[in-house]
Protein backbone atom coordinates (compact mmCIF):
# COMPACT_ATOMS: atom_id res chain seq x y z
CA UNK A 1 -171.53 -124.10 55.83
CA UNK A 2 -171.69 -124.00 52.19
CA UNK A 3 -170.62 -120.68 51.91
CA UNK A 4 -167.76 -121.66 54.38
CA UNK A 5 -166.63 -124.06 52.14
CA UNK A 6 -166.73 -122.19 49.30
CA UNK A 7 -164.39 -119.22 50.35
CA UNK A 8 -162.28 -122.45 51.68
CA UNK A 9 -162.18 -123.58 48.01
CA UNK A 10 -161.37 -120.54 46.50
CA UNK A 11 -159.25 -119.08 49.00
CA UNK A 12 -157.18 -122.34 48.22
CA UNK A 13 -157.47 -121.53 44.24
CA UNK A 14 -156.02 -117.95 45.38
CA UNK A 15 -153.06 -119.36 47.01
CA UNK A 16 -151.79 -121.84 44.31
CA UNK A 17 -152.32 -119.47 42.05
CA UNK A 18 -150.01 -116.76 43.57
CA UNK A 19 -147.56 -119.73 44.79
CA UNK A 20 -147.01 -121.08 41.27
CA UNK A 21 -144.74 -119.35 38.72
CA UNK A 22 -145.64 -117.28 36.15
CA UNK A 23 -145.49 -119.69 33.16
CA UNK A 24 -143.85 -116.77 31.31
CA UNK A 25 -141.01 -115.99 33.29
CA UNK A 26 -137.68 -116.73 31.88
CA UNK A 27 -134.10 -115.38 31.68
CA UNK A 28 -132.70 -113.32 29.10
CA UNK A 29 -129.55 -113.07 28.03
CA UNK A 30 -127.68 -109.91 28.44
CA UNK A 31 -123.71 -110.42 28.00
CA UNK A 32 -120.50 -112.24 28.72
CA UNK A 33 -117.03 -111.75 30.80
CA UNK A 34 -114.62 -113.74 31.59
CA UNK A 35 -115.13 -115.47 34.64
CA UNK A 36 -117.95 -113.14 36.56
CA UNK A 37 -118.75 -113.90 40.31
CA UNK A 38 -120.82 -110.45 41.34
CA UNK A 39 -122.89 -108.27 39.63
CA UNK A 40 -123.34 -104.86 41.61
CA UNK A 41 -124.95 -101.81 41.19
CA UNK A 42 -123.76 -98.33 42.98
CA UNK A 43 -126.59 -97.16 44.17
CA UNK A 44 -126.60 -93.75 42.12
CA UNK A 45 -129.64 -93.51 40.60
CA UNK A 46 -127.15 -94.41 36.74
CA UNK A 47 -128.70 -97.46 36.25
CA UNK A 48 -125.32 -99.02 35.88
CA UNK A 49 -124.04 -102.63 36.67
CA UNK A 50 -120.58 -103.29 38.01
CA UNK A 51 -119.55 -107.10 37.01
CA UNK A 52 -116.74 -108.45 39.21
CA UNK A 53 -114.28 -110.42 37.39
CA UNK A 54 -112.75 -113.09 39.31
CA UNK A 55 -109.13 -112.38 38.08
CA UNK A 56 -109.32 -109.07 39.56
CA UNK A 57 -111.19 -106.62 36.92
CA UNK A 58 -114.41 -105.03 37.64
CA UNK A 59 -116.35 -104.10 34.38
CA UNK A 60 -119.42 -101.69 33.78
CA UNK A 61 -122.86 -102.63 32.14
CA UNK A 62 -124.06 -98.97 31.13
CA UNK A 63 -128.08 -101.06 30.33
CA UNK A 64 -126.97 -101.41 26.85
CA UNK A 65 -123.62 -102.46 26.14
CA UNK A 66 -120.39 -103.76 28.34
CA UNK A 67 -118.09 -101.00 28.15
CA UNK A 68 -114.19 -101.52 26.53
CA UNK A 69 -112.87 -99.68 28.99
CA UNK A 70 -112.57 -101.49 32.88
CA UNK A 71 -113.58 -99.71 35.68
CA UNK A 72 -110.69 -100.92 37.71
CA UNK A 73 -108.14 -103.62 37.18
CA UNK A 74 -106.15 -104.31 40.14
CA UNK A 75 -105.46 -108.01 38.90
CA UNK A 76 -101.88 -107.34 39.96
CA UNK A 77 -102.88 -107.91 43.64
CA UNK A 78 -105.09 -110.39 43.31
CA UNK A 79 -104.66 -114.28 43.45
CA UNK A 80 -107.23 -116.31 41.51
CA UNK A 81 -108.01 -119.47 40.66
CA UNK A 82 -110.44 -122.05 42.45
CA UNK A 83 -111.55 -120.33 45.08
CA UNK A 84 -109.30 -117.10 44.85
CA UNK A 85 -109.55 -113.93 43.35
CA UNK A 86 -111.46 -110.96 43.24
CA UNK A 87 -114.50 -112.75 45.53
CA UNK A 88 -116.95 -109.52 46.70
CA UNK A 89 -117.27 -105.84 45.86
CA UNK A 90 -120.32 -103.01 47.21
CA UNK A 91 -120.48 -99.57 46.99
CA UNK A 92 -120.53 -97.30 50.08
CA UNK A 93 -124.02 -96.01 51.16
CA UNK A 94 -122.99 -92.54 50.44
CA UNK A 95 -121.13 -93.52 46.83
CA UNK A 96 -122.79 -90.65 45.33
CA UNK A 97 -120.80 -88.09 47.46
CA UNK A 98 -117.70 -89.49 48.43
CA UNK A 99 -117.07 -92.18 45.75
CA UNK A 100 -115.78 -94.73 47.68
CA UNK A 101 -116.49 -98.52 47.02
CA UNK A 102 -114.99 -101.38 48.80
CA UNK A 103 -113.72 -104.66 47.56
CA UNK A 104 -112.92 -108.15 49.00
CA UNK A 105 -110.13 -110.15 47.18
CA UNK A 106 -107.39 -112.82 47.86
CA UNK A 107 -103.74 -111.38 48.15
CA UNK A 108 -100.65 -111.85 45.50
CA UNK A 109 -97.36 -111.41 46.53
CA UNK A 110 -96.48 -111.27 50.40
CA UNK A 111 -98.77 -112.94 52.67
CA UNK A 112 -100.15 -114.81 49.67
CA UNK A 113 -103.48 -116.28 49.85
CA UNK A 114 -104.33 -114.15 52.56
CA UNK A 115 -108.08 -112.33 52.53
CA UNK A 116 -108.25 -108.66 51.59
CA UNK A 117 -110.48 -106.05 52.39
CA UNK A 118 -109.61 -102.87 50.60
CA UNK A 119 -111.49 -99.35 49.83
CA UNK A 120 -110.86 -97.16 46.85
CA UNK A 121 -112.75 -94.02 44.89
CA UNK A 122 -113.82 -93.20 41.96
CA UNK A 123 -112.00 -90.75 39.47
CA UNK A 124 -113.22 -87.90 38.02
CA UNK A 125 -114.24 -90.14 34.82
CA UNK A 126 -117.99 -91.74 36.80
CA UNK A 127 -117.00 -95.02 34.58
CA UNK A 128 -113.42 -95.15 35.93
CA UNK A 129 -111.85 -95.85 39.32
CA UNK A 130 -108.38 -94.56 40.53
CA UNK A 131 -106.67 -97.52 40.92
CA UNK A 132 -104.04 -95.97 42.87
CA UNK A 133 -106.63 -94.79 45.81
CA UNK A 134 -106.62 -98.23 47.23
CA UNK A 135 -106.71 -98.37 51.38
CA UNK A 136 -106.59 -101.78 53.04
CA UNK A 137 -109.53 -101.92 55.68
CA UNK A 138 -107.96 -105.28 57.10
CA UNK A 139 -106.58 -108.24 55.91
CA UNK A 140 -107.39 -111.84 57.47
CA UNK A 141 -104.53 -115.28 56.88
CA UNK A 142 -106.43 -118.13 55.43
CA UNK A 143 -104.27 -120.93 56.27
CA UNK A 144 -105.97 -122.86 53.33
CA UNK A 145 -107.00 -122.05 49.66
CA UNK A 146 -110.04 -122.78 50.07
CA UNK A 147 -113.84 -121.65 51.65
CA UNK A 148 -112.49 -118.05 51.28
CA UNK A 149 -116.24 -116.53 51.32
CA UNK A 150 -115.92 -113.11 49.31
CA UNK A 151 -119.09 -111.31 49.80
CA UNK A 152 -119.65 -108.27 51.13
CA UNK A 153 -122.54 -105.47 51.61
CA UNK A 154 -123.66 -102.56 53.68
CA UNK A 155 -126.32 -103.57 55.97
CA UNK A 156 -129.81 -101.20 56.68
CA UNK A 157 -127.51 -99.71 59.68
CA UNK A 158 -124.31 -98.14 57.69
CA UNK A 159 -122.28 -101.12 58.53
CA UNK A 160 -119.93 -103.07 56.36
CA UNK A 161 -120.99 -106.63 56.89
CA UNK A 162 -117.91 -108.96 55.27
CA UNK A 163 -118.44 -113.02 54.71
CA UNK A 164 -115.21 -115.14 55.63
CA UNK A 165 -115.11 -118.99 55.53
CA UNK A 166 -113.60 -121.11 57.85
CA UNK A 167 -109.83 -121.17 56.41
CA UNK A 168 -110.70 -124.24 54.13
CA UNK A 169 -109.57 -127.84 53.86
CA UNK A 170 -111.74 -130.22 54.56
CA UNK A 171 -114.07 -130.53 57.98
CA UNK A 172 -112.95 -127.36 59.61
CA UNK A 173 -109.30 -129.02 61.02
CA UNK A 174 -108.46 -126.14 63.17
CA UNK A 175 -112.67 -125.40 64.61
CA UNK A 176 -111.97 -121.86 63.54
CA UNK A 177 -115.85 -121.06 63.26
CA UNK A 178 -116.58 -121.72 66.56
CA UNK A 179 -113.49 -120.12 68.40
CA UNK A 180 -114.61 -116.72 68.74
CA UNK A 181 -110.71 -115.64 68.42
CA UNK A 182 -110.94 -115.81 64.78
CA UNK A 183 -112.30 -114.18 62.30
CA UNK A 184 -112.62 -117.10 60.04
CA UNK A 185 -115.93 -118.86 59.69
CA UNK A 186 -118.00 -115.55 60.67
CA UNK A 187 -120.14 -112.87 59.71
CA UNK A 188 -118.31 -109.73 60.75
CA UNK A 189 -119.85 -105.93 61.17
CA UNK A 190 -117.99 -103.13 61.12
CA UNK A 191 -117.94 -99.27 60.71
CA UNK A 192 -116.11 -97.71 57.62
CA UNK A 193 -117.52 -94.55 57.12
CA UNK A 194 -117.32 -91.33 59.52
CA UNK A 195 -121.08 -90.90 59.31
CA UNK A 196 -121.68 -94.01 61.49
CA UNK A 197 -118.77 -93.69 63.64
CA UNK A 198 -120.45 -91.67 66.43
CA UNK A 199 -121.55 -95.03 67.39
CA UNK A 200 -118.51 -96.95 67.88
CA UNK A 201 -115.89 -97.92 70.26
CA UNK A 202 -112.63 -97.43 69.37
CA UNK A 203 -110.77 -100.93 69.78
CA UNK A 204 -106.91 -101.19 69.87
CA UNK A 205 -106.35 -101.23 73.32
CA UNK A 206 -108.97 -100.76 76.51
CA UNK A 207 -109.02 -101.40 80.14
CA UNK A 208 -110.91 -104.21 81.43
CA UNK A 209 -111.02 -104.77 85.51
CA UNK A 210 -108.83 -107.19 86.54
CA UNK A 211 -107.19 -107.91 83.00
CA UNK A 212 -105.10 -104.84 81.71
CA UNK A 213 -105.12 -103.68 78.41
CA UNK A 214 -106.82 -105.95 76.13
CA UNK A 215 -106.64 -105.54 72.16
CA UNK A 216 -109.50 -107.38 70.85
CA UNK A 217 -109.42 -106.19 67.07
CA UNK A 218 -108.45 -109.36 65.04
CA UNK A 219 -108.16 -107.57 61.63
CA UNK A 220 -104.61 -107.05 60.01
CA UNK A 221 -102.41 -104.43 58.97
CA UNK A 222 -105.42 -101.60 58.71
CA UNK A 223 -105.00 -98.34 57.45
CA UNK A 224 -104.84 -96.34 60.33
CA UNK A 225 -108.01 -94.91 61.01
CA UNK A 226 -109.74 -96.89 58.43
CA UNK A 227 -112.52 -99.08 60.44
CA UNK A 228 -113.83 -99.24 64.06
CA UNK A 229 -115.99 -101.98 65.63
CA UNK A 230 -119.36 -100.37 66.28
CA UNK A 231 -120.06 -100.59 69.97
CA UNK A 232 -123.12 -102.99 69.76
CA UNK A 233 -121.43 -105.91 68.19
CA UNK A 234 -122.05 -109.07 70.24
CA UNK A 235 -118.55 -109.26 71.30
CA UNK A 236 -117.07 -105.48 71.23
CA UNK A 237 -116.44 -105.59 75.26
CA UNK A 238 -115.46 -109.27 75.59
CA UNK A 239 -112.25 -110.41 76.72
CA UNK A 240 -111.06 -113.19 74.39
CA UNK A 241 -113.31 -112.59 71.73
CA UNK A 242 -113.07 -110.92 67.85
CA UNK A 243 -114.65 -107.89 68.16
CA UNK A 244 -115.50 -107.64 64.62
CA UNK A 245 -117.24 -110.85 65.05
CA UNK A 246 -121.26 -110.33 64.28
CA UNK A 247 -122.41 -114.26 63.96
CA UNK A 248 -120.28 -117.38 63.59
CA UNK A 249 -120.42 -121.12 63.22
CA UNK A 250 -120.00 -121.05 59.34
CA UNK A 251 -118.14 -123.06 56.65
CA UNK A 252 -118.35 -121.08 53.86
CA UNK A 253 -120.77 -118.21 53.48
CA UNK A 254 -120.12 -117.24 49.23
CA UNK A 255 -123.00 -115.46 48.40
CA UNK A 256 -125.47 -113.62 50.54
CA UNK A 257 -127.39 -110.58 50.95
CA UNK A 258 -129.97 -108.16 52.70
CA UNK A 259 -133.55 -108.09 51.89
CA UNK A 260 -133.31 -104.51 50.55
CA UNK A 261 -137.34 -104.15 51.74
CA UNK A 262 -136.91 -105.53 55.31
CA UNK A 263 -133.42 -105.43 56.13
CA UNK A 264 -133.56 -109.52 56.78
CA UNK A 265 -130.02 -111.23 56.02
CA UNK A 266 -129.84 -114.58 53.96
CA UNK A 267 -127.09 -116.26 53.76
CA UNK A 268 -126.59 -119.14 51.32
CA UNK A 269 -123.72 -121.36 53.36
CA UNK A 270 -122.17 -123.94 51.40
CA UNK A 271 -122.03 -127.27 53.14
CA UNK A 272 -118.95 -130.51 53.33
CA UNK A 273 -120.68 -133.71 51.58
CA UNK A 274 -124.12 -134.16 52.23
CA UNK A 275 -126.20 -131.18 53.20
CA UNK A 276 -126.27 -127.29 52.04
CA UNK A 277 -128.00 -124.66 53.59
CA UNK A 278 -129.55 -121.25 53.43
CA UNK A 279 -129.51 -119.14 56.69
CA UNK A 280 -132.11 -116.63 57.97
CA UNK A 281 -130.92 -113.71 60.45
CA UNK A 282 -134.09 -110.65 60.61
CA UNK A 283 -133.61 -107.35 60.13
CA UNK A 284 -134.40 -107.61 63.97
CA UNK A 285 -131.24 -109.50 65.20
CA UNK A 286 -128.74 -108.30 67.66
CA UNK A 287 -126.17 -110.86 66.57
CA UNK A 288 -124.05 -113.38 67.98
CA UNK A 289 -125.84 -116.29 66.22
CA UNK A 290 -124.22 -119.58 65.86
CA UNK A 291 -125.03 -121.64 62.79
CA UNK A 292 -123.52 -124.59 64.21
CA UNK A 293 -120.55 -125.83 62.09
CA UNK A 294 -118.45 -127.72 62.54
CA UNK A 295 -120.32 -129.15 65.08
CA UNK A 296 -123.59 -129.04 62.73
CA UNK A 297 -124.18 -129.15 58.51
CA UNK A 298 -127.03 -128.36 58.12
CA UNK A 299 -129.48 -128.85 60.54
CA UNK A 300 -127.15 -132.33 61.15
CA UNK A 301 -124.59 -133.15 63.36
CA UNK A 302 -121.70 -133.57 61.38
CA UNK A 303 -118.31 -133.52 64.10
CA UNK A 304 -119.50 -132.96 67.71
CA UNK A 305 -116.02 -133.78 69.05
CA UNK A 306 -114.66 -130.38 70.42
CA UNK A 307 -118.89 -129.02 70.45
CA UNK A 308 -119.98 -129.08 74.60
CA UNK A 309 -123.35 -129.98 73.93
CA UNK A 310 -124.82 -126.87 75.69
CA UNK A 311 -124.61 -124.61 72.26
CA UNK A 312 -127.76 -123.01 70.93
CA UNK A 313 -127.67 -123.37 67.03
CA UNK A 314 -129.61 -121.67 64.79
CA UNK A 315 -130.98 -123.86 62.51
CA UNK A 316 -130.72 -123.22 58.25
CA UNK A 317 -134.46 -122.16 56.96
CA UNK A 318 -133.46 -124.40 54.11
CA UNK A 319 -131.53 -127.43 54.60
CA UNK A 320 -131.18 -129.51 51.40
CA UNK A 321 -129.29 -133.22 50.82
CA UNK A 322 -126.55 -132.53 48.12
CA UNK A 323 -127.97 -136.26 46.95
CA UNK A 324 -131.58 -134.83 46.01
CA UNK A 325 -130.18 -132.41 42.85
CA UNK A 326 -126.25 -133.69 42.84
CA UNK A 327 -125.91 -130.73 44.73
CA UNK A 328 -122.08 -129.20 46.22
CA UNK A 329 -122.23 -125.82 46.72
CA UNK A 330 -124.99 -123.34 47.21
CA UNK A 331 -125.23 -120.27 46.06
CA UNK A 332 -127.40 -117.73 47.83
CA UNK A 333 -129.22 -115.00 45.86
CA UNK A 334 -131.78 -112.53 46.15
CA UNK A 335 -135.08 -111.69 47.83
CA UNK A 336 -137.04 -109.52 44.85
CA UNK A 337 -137.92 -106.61 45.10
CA UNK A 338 -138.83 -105.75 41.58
CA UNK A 339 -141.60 -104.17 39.56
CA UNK A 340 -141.50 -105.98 36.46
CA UNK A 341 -142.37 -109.74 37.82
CA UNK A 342 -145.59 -108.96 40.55
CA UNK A 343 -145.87 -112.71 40.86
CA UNK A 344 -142.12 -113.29 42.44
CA UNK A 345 -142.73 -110.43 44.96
CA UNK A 346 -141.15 -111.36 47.94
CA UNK A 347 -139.79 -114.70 46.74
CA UNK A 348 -135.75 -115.33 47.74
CA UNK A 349 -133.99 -117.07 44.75
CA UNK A 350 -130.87 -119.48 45.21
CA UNK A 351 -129.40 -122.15 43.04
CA UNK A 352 -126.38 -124.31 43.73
CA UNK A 353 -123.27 -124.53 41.36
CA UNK A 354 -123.25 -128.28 40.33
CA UNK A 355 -127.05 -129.00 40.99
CA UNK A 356 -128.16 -126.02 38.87
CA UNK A 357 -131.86 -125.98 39.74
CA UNK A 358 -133.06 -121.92 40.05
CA UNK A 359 -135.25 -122.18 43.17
CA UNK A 360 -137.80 -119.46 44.11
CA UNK A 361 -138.69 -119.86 47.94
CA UNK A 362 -141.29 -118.20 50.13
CA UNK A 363 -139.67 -116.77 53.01
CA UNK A 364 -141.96 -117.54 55.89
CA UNK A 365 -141.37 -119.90 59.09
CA UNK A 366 -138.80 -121.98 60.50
CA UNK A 367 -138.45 -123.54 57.44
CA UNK A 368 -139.33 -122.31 53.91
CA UNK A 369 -140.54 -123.91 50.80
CA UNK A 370 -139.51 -123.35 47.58
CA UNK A 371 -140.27 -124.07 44.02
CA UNK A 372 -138.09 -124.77 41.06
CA UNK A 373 -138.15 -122.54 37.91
CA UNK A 374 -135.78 -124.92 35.62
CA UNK A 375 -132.57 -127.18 35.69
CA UNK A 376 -129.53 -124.53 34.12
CA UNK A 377 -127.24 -127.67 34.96
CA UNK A 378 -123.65 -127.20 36.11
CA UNK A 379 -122.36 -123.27 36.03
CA UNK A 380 -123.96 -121.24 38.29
CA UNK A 381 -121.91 -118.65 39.95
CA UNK A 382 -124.03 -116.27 41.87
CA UNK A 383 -127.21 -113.88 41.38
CA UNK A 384 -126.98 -109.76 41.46
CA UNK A 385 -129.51 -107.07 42.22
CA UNK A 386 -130.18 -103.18 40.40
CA UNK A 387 -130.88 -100.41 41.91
CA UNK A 388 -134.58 -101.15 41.04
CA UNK A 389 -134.82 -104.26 42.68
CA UNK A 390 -134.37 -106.51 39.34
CA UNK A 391 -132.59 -110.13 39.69
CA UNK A 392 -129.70 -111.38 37.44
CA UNK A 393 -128.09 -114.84 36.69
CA UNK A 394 -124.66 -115.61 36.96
CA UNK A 395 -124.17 -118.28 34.79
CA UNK A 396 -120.47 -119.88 33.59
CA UNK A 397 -119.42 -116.37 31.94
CA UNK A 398 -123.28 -114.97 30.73
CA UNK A 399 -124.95 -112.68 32.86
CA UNK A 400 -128.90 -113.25 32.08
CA UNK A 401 -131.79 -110.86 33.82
CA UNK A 402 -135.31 -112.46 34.78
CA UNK A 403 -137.50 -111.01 32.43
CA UNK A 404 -141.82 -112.16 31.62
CA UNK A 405 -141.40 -112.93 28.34
């Protein structure tokens, strides 16, 4: 018994101590832009960081200094200001071969306002895009400015998965992310590149018993050619449905990502006035979750008017009160995947824009616990990811990297 006790007592020791925080771990400091949202990297063994600029520029961190020169500037097209502009930006898979990167921005001009989802290449300069390459993959209305999403990454499968809010205003006025006949308020999966498209179903038109031709592609004025819906998507062969669609029942999912270890999507969702939440979909999934707004915030009810009661939500692994750090909008980051920090292994970070507390949480169970690194106070605008697995802060217009100091 008293040896029982003992490895109880020590095995205890063992886990606070790998819980806890490395006293030592801090941010540092790298640079400023004006008015960064995403930090990027392309996945070509450079070392490189692409920094999104929310006016519609995209600048490149060569490790040592922010170069003069912009890798693309399409500000022209883009819209910004709130939440406008130049929201989301990742590189395709196979970036080191074909060049092509893809970008998610709000439109100037006709259809103003309106979500875009556009592909372009590189030149034959590695730290310059052709600006002129651009291809619109789809484009989406947004009958409101606001809760436009913006981010955007290829999954562990090939797929482009691309974040959309619910169309904005206030309380989702027209349930758009639970109608499954828009592509607001979703999660959507979708094939860009010909090396996945063996595995797709091609979805203008089809033939459905009973019901005709059906077109059940929701996207807007594509390229010809330029995505399909891959032909396991929840909702590829339903009648009535987006097939884009991969999960729904979301107000505003602004910053997400994929465990790049496990392939595990978490998705920081940014709730109305009293709860936001981080979502947890494994590597696993088949899709078609529903994480419950507007019927739900959080794990709350929030307006069940138009909800039938027989839904099957899937509940936030963190829901947190806005009133416990003045919080108002959450902003998802990062599971680490480092070398530099051993302690954080494994640890998802998030913050939240006006509550500023930089949150490291253990990813385990229905719901996770986390632990607080420090108070930044109001400014933060997102996280970012290298190549290597290292975490940055988006803060105001500073990009800082974790470091142990």
């Amino acid at each position: 018994m008293k040896n029982f006790l003992l490895f109880l007592i020590i095995s205890l020791i063992s886990y606070s101590a790998y819980s806890a925080l490395p006293a030592n771990l801090q941010r540092q400091l790298l640079f400023s832009a004006n008015e960064p949202i995403a930090v990027r990297h392309a996945g070509d063994g450079s070392g490189r960081l692409f920094i999104v600029e929310q006016a519609g520029t995209i600048k490149i961190w060569d490790g040592t200094n922010l170069l003069a020169t912009n890798f693309i500037d399409i500000s022209s097209k883009v819209a910004s200001g709130g939440e406008r502009g130049l929201l989301g930006l990742d590189f395709d898979p196979n970036y080191s071969t074909n060049g092509y990167f893809y970008v998610y921005y709000t439109k100037n001009g006709a259809n103003f306002g309106d979500t875009i989802i556009e592909r372009y290449s590189v030149s034959v300069d590695a730290n310059s895009a052709d600006a002129t390459s651009g291809q619109v993959i789809m484009r989406v209305p947004q009958p409101f400015s606001n809760h436009n999403g913006g981010d955007i990454h290829f999954g562990p499968d090939g797929y482009l998965y691309i974040g959309l809010g619910d169309g904005g205003s206030g309380g989702d006025p027209g349930n758009r992310a639970q109608s499954l006949t828009t592509l607001l308020g979703k999660i959507l999966r979708i094939s860009v590149s010909p090396a996945v498209q063996t595995d797709v179903v091609y979805k203008d038109s089809f033939e459905e018993p009973g019901f005709g031709a059906i077109t059940n592609t929701c996207g807007l004025d594509s390229t010809p050619g330029s995505y399909t819906v891959p032909s396991d998507n929840p909702f590829a062969n339903t009648v009535n449905t987006c097939a884009e669609i991969w999960s729904y029942g979301l107000r505003n999912p602004y910053r997400w990502s994929f465990d790049k270890q496990t392939g595990d999507l978490i998705m920081g969702d940014v709730g109305q006035n009293l709860y936001e939440e981080v979502n947890f979909q494994p590597a696993s999934s088949t899709g078609a979750e529903n994480y419950g707004w507007r019927c739900r915030e959080g794990a709350h009810d929030f307006d069940t008017s138009l909800c039938t009661g027989n839904e099957v939500f899937t509940e936030p692994v963190i829901d947190l009160p806005q009133a416990s750090n003045n919080g108002c909008s959450v902003m998802g980051g990062y599971v680490y995947r480092g070398s530099a920090i051993p302690a954080i292994q494994g640890l998802y970070i998030f913050s939240d824009f006006c509550g500023g507390e930089i949150n490291f949480a253990t990813p385990s169970g229905a719901t996770w616990s986390f632990e607080m690194l420090e108070d930044v106070n109001f400014g933060t605008r997102g996280f970012g990811e290298d190549e290597a697995g290292e975490i940055y802060h988006i803060f105001n217009n500073d990009i800082y990297k974790f470091i142990l100091n």
